[in-house]
Protein backbone atom coordinates (compact mmCIF):
# COMPACT_ATOMS: atom_id res chain seq x y z
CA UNK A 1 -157.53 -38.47 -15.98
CA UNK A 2 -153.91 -39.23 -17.71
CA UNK A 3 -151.04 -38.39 -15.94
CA UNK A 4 -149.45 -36.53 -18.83
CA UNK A 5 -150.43 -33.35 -18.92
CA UNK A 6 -152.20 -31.49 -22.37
CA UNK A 7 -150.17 -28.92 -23.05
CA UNK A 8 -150.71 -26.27 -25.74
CA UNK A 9 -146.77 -25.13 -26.63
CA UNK A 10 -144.68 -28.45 -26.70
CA UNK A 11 -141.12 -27.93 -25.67
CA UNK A 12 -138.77 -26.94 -28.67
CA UNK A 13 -136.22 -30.15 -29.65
CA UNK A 14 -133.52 -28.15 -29.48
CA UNK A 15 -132.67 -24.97 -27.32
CA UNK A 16 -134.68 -23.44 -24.42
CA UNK A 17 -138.39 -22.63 -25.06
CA UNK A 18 -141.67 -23.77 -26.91
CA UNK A 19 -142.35 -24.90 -30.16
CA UNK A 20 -145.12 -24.80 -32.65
CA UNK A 21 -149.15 -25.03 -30.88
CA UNK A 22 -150.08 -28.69 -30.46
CA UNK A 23 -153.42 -27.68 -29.55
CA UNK A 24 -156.09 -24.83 -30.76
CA UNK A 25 -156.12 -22.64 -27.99
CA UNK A 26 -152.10 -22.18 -28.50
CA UNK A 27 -153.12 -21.20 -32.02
CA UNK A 28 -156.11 -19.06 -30.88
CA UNK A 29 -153.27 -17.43 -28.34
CA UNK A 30 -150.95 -16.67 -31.12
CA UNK A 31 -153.20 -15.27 -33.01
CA UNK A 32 -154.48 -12.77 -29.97
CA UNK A 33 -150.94 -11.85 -29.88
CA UNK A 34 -150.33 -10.79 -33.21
CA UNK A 35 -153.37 -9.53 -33.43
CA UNK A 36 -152.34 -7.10 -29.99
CA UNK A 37 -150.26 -5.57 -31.84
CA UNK A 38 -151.97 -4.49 -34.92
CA UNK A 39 -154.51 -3.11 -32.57
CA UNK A 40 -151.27 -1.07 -30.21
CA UNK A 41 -150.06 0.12 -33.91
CA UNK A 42 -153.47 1.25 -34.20
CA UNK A 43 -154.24 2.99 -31.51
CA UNK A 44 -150.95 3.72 -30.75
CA UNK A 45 -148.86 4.55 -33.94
CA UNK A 46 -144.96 4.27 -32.96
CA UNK A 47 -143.85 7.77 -34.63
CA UNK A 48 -146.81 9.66 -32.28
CA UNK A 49 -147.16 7.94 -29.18
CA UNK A 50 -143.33 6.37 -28.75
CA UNK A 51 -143.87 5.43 -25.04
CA UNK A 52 -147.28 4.02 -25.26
CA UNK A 53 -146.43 1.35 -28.28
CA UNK A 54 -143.07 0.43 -26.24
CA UNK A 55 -145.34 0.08 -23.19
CA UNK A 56 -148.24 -1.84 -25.22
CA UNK A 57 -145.85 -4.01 -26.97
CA UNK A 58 -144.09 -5.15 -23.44
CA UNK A 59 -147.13 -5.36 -22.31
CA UNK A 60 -148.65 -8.47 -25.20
CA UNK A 61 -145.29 -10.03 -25.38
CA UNK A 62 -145.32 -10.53 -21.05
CA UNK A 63 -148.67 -11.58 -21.13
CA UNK A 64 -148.27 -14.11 -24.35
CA UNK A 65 -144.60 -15.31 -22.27
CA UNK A 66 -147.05 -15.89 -19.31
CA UNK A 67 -149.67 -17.94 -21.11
CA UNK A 68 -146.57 -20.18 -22.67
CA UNK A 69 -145.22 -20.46 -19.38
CA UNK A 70 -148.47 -21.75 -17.68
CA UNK A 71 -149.79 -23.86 -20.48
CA UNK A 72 -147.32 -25.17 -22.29
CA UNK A 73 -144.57 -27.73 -21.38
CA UNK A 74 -141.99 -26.76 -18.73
CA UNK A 75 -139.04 -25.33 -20.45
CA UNK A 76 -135.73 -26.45 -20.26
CA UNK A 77 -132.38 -26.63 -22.05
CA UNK A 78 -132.59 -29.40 -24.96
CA UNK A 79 -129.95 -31.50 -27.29
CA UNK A 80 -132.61 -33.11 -29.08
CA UNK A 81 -131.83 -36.94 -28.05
CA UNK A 82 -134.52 -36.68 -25.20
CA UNK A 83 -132.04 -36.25 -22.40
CA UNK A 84 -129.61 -38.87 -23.45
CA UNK A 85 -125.71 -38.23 -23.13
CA UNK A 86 -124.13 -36.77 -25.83
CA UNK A 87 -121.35 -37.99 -27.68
């Protein structure tokens, strides 16, 4: 076992957050999530059922925050020169 850890959503270069899937299962999750809401348009069309496609959106976008949080790299402000000073 390494002691660098796999993770599925690298941290971003720049800014706070995740970047691009490094790994299929971040891909795979990505696609669930866009595919989440398709399926909450569906069954849940925006003009009809207001509340319900707020709720259903919240719902996939805490649940996709969640999966970046626990698989991907811990997130952090970044300058882009891998924690070197700036200048």
């Amino acid at each position: 076992m390494s002691g660098e850890k796999d993770y599925w959503f690298p941290a971003k270069k720049y800014g706070w957050g995740w970047g691009i899937p490094t790994r299929w299962q971040g891909w795979f999750v990505i696609a669930a999530y866009v595919v989440s809401f398709a399926l909450i348009k569906w069954f849940f069309p925006p003009g009809i059922h207001t509340g319900e496609f707020v709720a259903g959106i919240f719902v996939a976008s805490g649940i996709f925050v969640a999966v970046c949080w626990l698989k991907g790299e811990p997130p952090k402000w970044r300058w882009g020169d891998d924690g070197q000073s700036r200048q």
